[in-house]
Structure formats: structure tokens, C-alpha cells
PDB file of N, CA and C in Angstrom:
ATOM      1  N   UNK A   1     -19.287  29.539 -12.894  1.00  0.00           N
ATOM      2  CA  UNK A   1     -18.799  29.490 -11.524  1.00  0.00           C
ATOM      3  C   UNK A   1     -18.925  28.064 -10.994  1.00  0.00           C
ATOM      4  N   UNK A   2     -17.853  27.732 -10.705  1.00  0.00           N
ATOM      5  CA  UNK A   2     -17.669  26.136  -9.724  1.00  0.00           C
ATOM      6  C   UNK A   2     -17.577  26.216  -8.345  1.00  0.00           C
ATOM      7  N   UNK A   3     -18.362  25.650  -7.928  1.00  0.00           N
ATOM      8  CA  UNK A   3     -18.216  25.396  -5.797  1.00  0.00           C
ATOM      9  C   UNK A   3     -18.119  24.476  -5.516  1.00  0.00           C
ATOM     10  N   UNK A   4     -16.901  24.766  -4.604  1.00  0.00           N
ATOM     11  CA  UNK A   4     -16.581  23.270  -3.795  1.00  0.00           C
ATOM     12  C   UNK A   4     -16.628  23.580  -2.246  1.00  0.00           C
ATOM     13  N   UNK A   5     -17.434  22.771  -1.787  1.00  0.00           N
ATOM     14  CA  UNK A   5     -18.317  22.436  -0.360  1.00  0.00           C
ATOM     15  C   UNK A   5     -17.180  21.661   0.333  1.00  0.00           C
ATOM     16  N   UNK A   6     -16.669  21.808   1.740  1.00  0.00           N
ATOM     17  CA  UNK A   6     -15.884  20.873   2.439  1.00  0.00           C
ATOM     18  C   UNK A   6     -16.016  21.388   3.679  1.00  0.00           C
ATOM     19  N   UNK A   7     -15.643  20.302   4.623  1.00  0.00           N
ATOM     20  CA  UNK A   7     -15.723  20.749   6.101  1.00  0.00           C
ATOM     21  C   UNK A   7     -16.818  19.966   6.662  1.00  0.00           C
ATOM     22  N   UNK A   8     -17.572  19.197   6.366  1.00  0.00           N
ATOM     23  CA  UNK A   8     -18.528  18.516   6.985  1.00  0.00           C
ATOM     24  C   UNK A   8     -18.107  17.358   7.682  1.00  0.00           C
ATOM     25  N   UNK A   9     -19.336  16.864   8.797  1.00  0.00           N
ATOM     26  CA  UNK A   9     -18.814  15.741   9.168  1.00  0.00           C
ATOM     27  C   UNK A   9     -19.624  15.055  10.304  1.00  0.00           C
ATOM     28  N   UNK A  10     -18.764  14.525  11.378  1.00  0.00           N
ATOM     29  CA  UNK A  10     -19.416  14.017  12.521  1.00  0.00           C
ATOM     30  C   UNK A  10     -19.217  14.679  13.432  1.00  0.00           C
ATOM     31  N   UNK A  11     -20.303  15.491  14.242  1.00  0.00           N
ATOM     32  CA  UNK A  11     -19.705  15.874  15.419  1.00  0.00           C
ATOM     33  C   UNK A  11     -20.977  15.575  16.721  1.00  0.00           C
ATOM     34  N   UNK A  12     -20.713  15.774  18.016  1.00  0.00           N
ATOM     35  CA  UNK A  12     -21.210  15.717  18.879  1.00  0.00           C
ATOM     36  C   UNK A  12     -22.531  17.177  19.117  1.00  0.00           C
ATOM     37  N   UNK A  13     -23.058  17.001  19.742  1.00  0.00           N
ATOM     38  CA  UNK A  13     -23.885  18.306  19.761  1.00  0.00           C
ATOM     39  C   UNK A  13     -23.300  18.623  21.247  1.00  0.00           C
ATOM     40  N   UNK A  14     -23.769  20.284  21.109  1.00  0.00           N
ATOM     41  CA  UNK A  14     -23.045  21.198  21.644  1.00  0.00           C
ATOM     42  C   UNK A  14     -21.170  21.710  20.814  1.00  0.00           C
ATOM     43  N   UNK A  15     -21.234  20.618  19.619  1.00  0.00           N
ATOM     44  CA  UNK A  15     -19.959  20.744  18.806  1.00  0.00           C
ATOM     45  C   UNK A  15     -19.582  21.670  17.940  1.00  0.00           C
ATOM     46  N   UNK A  16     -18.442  21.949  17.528  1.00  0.00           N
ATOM     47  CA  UNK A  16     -18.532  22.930  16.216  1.00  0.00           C
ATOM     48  C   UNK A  16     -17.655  22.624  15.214  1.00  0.00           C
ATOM     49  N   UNK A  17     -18.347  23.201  14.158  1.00  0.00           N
ATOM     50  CA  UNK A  17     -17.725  22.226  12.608  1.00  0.00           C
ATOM     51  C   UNK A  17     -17.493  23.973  11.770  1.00  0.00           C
ATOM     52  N   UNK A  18     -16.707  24.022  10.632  1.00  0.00           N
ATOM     53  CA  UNK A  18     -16.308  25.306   9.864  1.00  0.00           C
ATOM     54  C   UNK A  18     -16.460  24.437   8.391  1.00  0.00           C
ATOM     55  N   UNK A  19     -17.358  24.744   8.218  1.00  0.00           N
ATOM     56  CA  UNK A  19     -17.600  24.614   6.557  1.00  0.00           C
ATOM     57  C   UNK A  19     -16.813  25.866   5.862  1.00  0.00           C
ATOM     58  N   UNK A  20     -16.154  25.359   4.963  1.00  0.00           N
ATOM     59  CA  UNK A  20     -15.458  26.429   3.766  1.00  0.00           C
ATOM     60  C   UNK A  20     -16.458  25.713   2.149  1.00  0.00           C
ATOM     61  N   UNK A  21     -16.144  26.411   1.446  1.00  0.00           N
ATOM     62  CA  UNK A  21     -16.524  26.392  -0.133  1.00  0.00           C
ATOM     63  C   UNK A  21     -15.833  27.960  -0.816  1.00  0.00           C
ATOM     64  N   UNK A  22     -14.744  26.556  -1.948  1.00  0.00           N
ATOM     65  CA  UNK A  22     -14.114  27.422  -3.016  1.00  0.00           C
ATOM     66  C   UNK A  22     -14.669  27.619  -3.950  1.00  0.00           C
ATOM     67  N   UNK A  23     -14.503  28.999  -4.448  1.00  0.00           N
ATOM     68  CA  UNK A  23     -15.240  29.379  -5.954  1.00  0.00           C
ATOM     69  C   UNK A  23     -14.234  29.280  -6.620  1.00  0.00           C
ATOM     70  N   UNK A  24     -14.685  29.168  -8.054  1.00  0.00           N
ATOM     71  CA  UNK A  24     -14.367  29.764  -9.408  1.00  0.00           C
ATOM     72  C   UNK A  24     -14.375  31.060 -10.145  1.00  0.00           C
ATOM     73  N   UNK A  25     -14.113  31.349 -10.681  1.00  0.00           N
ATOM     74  CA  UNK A  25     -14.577  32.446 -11.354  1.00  0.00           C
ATOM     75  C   UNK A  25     -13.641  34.350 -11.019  1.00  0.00           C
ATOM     76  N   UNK A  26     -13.819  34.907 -11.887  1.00  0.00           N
ATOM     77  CA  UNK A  26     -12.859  35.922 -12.093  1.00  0.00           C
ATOM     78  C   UNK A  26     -13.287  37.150 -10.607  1.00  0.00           C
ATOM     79  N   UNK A  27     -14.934  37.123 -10.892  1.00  0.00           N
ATOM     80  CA  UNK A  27     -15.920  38.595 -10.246  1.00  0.00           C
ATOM     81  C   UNK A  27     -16.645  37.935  -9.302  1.00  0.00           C
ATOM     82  N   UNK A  28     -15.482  36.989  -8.344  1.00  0.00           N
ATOM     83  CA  UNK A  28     -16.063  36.295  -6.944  1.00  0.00           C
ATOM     84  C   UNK A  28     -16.605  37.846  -6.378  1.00  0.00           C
ATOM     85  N   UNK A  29     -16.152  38.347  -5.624  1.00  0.00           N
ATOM     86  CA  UNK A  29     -16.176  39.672  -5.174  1.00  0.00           C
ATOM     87  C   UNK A  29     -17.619  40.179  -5.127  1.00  0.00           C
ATOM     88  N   UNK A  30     -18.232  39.737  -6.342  1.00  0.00           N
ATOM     89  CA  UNK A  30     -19.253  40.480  -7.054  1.00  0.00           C
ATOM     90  C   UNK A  30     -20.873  39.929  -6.397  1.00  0.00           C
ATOM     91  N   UNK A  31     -20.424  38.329  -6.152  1.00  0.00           N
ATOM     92  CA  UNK A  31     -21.392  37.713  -5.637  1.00  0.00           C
ATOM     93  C   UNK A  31     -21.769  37.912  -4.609  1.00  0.00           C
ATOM     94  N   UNK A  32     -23.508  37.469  -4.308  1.00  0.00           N
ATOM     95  CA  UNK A  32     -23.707  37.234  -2.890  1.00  0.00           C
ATOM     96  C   UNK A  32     -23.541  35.752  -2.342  1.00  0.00           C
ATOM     97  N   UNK A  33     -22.994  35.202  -1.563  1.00  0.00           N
ATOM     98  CA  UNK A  33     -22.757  34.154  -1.059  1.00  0.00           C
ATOM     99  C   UNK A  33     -23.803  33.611   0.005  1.00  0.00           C
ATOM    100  N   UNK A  34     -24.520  32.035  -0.075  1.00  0.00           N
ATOM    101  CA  UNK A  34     -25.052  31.407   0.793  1.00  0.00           C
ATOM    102  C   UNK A  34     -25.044  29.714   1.343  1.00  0.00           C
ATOM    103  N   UNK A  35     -25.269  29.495   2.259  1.00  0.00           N
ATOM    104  CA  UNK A  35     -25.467  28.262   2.877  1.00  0.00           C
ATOM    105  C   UNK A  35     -26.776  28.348   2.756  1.00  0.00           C
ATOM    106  N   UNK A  36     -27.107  26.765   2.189  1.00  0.00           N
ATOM    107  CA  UNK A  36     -28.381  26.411   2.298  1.00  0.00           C
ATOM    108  C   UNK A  36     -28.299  24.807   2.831  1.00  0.00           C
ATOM    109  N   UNK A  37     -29.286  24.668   3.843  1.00  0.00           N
ATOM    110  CA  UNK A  37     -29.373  22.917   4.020  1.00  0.00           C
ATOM    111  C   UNK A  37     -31.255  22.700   3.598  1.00  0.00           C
ATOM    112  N   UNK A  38     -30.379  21.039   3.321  1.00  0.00           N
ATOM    113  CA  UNK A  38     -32.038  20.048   3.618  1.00  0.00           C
ATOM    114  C   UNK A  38     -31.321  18.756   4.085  1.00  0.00           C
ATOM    115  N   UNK A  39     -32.537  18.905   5.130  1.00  0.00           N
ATOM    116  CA  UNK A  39     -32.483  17.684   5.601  1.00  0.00           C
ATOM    117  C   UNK A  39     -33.492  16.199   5.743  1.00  0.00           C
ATOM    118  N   UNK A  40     -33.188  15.220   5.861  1.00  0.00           N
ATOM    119  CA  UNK A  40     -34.120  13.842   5.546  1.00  0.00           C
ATOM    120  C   UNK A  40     -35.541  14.234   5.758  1.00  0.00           C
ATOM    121  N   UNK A  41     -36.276  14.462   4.311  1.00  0.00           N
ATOM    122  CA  UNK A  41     -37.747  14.487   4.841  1.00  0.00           C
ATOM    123  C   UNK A  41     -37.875  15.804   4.525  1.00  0.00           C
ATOM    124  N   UNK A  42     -37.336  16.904   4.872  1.00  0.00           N
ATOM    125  CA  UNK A  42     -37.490  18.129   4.891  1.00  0.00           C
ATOM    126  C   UNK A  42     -37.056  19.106   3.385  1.00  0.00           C
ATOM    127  N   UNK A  43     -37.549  20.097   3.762  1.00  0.00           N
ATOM    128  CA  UNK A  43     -37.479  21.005   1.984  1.00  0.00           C
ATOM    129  C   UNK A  43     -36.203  21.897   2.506  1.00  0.00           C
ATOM    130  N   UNK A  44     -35.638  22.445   1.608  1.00  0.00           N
ATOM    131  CA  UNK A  44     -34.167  22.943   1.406  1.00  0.00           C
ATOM    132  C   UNK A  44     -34.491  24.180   2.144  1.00  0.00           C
ATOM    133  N   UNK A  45     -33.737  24.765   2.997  1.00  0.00           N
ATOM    134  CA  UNK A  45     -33.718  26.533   3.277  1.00  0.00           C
ATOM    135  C   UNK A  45     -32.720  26.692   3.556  1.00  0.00           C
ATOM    136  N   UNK A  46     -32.566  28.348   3.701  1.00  0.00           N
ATOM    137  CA  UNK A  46     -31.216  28.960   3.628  1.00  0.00           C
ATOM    138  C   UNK A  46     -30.874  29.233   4.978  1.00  0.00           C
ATOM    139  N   UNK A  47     -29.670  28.759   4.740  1.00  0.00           N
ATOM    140  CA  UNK A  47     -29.064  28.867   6.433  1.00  0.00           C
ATOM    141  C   UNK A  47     -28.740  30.359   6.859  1.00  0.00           C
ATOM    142  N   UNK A  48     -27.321  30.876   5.425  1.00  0.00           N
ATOM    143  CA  UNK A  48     -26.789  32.244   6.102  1.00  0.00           C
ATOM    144  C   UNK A  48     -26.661  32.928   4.716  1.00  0.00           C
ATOM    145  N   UNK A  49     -26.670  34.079   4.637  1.00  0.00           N
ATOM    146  CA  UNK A  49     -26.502  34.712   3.004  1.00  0.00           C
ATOM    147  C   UNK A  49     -25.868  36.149   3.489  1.00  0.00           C
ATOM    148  N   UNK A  50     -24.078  36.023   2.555  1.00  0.00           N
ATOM    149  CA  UNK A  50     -23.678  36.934   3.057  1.00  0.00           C
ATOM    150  C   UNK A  50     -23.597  37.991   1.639  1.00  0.00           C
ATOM    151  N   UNK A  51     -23.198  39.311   1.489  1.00  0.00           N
ATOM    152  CA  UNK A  51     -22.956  40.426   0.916  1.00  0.00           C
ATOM    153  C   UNK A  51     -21.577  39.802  -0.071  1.00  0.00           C
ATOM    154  N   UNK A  52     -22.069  40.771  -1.673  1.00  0.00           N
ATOM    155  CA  UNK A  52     -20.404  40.981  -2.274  1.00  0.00           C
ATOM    156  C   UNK A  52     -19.179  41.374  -1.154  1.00  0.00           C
ATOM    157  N   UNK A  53     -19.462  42.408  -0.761  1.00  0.00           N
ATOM    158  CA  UNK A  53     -18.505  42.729   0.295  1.00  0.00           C
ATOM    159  C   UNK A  53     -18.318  42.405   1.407  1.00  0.00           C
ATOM    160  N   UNK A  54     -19.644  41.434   1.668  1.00  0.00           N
ATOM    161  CA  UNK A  54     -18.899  40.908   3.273  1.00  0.00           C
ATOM    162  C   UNK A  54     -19.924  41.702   4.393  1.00  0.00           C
ATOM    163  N   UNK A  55     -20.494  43.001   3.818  1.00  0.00           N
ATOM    164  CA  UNK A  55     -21.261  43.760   4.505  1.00  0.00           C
ATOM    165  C   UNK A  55     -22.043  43.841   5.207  1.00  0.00           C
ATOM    166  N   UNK A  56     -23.308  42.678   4.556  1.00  0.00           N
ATOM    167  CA  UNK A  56     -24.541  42.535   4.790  1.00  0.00           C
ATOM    168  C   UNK A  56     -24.395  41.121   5.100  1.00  0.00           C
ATOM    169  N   UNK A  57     -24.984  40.721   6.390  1.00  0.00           N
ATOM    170  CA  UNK A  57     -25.196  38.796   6.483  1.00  0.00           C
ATOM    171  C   UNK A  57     -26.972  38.672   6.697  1.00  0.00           C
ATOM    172  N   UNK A  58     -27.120  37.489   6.784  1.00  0.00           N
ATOM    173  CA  UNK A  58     -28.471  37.123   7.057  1.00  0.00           C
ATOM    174  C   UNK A  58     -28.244  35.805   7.852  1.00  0.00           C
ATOM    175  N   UNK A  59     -29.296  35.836   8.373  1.00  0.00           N
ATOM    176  CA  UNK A  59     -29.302  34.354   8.862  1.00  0.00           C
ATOM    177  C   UNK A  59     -30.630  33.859   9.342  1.00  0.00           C
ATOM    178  N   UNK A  60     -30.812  32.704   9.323  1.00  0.00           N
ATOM    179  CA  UNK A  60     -31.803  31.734   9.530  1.00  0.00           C
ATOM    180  C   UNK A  60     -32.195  32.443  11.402  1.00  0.00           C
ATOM    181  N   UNK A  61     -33.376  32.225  11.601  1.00  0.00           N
ATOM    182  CA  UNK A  61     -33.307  32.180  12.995  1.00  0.00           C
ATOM    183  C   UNK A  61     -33.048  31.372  13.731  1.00  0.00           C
ATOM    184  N   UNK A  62     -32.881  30.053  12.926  1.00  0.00           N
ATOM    185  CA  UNK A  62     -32.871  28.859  14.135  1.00  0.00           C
ATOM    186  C   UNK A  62     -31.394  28.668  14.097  1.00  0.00           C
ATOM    187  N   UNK A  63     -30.478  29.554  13.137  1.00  0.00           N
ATOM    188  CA  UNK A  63     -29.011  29.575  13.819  1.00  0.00           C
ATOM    189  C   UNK A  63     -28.409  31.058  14.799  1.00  0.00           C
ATOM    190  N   UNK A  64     -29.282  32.134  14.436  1.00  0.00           N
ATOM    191  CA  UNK A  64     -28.670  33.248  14.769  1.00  0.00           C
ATOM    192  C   UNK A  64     -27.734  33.028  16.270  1.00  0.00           C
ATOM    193  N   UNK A  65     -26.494  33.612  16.346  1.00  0.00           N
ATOM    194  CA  UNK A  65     -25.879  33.546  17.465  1.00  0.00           C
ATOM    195  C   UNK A  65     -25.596  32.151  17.326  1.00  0.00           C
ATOM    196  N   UNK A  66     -25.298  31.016  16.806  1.00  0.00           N
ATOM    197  CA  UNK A  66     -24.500  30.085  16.783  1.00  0.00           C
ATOM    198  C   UNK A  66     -23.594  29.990  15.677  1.00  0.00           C
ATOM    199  N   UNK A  67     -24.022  30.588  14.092  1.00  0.00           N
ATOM    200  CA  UNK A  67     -23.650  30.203  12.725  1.00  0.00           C
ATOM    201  C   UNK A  67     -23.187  31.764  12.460  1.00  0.00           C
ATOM    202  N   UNK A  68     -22.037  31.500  11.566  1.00  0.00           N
ATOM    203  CA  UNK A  68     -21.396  33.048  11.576  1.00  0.00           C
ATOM    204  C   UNK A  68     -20.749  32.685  10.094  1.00  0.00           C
ATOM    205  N   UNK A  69     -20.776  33.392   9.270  1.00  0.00           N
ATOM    206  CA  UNK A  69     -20.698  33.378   7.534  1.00  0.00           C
ATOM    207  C   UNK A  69     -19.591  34.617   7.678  1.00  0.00           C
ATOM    208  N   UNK A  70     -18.838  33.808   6.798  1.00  0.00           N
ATOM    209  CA  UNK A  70     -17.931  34.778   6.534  1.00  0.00           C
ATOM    210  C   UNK A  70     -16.900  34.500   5.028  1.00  0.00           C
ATOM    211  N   UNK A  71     -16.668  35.522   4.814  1.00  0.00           N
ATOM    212  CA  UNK A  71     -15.991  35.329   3.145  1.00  0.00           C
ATOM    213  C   UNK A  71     -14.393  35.757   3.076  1.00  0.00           C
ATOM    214  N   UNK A  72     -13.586  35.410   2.201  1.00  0.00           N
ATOM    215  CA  UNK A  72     -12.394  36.068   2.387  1.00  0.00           C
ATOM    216  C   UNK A  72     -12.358  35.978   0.759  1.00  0.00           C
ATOM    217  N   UNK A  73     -12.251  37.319  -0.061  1.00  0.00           N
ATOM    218  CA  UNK A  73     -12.145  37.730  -1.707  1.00  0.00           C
ATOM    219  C   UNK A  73     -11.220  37.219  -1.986  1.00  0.00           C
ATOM    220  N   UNK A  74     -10.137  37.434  -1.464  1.00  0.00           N
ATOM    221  CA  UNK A  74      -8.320  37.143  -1.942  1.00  0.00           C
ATOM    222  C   UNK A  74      -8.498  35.753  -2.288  1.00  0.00           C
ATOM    223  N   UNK A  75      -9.113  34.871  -1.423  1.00  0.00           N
ATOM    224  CA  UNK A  75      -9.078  33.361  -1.931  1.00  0.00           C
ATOM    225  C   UNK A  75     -10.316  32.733  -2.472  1.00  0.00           C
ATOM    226  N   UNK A  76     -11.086  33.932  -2.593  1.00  0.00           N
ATOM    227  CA  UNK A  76     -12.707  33.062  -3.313  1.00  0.00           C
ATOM    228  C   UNK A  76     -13.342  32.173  -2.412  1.00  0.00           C
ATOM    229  N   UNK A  77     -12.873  32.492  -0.937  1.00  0.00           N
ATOM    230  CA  UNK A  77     -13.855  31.256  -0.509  1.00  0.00           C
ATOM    231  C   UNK A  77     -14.703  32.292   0.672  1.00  0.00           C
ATOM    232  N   UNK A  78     -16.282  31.434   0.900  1.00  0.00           N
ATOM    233  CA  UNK A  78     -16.869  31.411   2.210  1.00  0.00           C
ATOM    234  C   UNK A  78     -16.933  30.466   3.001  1.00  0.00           C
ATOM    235  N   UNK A  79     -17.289  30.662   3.886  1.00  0.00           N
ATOM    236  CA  UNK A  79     -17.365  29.831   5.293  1.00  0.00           C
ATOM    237  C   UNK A  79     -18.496  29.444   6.195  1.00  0.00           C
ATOM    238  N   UNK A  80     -18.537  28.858   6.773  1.00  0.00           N
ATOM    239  CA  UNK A  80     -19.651  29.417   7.509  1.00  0.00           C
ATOM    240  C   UNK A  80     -19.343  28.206   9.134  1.00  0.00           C
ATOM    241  N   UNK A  81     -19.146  28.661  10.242  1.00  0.00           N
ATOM    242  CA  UNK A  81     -18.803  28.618  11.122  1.00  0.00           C
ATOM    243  C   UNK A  81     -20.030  28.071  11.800  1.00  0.00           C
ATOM    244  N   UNK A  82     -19.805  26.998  12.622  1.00  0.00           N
ATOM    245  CA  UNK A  82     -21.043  26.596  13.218  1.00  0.00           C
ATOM    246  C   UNK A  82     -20.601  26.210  14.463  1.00  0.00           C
ATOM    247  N   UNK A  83     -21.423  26.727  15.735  1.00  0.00           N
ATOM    248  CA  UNK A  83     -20.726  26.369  16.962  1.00  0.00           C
ATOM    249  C   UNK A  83     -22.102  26.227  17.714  1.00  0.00           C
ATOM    250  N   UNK A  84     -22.241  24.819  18.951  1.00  0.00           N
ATOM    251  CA  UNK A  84     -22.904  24.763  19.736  1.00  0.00           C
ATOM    252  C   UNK A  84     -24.376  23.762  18.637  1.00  0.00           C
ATOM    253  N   UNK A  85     -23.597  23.115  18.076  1.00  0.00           N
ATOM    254  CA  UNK A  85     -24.536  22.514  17.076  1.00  0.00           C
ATOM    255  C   UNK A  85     -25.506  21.403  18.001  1.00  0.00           C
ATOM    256  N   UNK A  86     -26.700  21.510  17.115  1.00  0.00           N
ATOM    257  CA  UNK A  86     -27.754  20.944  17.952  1.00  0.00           C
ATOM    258  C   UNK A  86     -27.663  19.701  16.594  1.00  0.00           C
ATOM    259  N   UNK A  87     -28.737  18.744  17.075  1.00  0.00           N
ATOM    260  CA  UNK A  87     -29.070  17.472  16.524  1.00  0.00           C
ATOM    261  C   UNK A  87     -30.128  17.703  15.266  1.00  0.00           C
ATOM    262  N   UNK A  88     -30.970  18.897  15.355  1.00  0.00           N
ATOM    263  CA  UNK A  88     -31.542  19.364  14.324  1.00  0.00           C
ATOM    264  C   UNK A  88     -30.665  20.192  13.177  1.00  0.00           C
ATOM    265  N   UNK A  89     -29.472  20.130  13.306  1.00  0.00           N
ATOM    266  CA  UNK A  89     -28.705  20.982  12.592  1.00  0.00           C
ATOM    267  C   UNK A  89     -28.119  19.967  11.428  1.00  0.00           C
ATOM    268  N   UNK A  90     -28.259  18.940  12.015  1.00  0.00           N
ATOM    269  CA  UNK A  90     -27.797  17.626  10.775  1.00  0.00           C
ATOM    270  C   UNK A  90     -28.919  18.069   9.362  1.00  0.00           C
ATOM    271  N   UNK A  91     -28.044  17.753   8.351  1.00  0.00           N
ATOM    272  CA  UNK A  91     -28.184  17.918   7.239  1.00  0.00           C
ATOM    273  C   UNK A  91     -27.246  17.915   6.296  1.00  0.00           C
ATOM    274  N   UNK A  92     -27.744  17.657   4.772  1.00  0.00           N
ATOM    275  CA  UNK A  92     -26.527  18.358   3.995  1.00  0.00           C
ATOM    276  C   UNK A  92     -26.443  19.609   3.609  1.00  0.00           C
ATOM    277  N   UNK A  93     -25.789  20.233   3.728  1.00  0.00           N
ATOM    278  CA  UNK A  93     -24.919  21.950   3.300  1.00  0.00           C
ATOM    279  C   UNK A  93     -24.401  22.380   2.053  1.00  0.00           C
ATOM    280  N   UNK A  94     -25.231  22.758   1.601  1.00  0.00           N
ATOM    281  CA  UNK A  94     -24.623  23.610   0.175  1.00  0.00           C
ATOM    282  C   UNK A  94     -24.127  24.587   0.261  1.00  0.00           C
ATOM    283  N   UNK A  95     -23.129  25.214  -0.719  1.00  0.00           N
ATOM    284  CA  UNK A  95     -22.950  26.793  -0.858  1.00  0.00           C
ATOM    285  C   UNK A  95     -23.823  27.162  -2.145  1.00  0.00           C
ATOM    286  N   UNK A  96     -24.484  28.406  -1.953  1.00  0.00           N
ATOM    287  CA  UNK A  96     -24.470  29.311  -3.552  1.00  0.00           C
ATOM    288  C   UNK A  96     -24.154  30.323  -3.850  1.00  0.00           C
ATOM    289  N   UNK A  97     -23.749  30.698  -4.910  1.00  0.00           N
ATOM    290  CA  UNK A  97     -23.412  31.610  -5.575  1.00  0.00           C
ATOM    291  C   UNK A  97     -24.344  32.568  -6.183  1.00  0.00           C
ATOM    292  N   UNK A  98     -24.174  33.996  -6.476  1.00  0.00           N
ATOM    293  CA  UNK A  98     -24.768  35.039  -6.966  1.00  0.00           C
ATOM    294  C   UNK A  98     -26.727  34.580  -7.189  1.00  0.00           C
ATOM    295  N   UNK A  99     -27.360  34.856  -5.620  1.00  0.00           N
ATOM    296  CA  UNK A  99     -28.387  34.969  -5.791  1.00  0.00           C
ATOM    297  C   UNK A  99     -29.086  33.552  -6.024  1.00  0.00           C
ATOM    298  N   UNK A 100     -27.872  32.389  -5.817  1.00  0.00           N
ATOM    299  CA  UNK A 100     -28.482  31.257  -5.932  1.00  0.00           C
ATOM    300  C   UNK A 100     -28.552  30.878  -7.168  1.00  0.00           C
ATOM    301  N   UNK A 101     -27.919  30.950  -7.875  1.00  0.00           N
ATOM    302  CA  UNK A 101     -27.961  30.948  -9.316  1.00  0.00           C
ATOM    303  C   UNK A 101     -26.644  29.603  -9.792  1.00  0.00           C
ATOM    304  N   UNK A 102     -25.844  30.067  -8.925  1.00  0.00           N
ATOM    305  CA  UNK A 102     -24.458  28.922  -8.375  1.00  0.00           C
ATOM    306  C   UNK A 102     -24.960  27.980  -7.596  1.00  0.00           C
ATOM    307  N   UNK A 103     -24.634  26.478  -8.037  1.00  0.00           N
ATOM    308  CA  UNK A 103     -24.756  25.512  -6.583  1.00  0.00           C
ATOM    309  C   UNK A 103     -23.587  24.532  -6.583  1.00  0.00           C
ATOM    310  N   UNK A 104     -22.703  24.637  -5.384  1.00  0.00           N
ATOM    311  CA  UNK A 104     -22.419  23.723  -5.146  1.00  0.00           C
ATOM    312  C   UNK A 104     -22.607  22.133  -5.076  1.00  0.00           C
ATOM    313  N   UNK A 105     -22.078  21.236  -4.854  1.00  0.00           N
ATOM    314  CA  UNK A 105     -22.170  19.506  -3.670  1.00  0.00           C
ATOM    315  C   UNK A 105     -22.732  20.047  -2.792  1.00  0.00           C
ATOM    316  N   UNK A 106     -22.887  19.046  -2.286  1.00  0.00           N
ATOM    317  CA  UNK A 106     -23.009  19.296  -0.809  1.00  0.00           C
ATOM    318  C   UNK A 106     -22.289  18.549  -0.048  1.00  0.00           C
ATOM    319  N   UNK A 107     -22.650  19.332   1.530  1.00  0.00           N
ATOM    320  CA  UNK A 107     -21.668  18.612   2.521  1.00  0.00           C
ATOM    321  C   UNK A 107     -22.426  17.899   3.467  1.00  0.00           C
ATOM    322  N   UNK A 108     -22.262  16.668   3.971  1.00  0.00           N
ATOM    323  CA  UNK A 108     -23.085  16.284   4.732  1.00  0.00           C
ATOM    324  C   UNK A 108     -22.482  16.910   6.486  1.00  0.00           C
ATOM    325  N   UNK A 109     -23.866  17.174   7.066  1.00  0.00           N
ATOM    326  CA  UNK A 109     -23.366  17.474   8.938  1.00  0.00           C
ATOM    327  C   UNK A 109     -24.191  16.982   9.307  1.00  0.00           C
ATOM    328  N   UNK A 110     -23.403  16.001  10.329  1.00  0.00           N
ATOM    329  CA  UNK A 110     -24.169  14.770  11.788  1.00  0.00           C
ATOM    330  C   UNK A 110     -24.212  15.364  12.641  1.00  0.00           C
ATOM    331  N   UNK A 111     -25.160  15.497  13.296  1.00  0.00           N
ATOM    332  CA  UNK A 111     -24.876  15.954  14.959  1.00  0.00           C
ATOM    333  C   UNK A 111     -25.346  14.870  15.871  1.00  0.00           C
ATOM    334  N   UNK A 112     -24.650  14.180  16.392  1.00  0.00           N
ATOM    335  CA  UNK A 112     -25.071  13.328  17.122  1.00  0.00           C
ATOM    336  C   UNK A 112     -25.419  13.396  18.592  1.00  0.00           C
ATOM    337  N   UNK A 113     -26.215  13.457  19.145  1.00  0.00           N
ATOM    338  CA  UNK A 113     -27.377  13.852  19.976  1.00  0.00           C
ATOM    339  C   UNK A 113     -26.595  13.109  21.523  1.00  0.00           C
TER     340      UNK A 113
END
């Protein structure tokens, strides 16, 4: 499985940015999908982790109600939607694949304060 991370960037805080990441692979469907960041100094955690089906999400607490994960099968990709971004939200952004087992690049996100 191959991931490709895009959508990052510069934005203002209080801003919102839509990270996508395309997969590879035949039994996308099958996976669980996640965002994970680290940022300067700091150890890696998981932002949002969604269901094979889309079913089940998770999320970090320090995004709940701003960050919204979402997948679409037909095209192999997830997303993950970020609105009302704070200055602690800067980091780079990975996607993974099945349980973390998949890793993307990463994407870098500025929030400039």
C-alpha cells in the first residue's frame, strides 16, 4: 500500500485547511484509516482514526469538534478536514493505513498565530 499526503500548508488561525491522502492498493475498503501529527520537539500522536467503512471515527481531544475524517472507497482516499485551526495545530500530518502498518509523507500545517 502507497500514501500520498496533500493539502497542507499556510494558514491563519481560526483557518481551515482539508488534507486528502491517496491510497494504493486493491482492499482500500478493508483498512482502517488515520491522521497522525508531530510536531517540533514533540512525539508523534494520532489525530483522527476512521473505520473500513467509514463507521467508526476517533479523534484526538484536542481536535474534537474542529477535525472531521472522512473517507470516500470509490477513490481510495481520506481526508481529514480541519476548521478553526489553532497555532498548536502546526505540525506535520501523516496518513496511515490498516492499523498503522501503512505510512505515508507527510504534510506540513502552519498556523500562524
Amino acid at each position: 500500500v502507497q500514501l500520498q499526503a496533500s493539502g497542507g500548508g499556510l494558514v491563519q488561525a481560526g483557518g481551515s485547511l482539508r488534507l486528502s491522502c491517496a491510497a494504493s492498493g486493491r482492499i482500500f475498503s478493508s483498512y482502517s484509516m488515520g491522521w497522525f501529527r508531530q510536531a517540533p520537539g514533540k512525539e508523534r500522536e494520532l489525530v483522527a482514526r476512521i473505520s473500513g467503512s467509514g463507521g467508526n471515527e476517533y479523534y484526538a481531544d484536542s481536535v474534537k469538534g474542529r477535525f472531521t475524517i472522512s473517507r470516500d472507497n470509490a477513490k481510495n482516499a481520506v481526508y481529514l478536514q480541519m476548521n478553526n485551526l489553532k497555532f498548536e495545530d502546526t505540525a506535520v500530518y501523516y496518513c496511515t493505513a490498516d492499523s498503522n502498518r501503512y505510512w505515508g509523507q507527510g504534510t506540513q500545517v502552519t498556523v500562524s498565530s
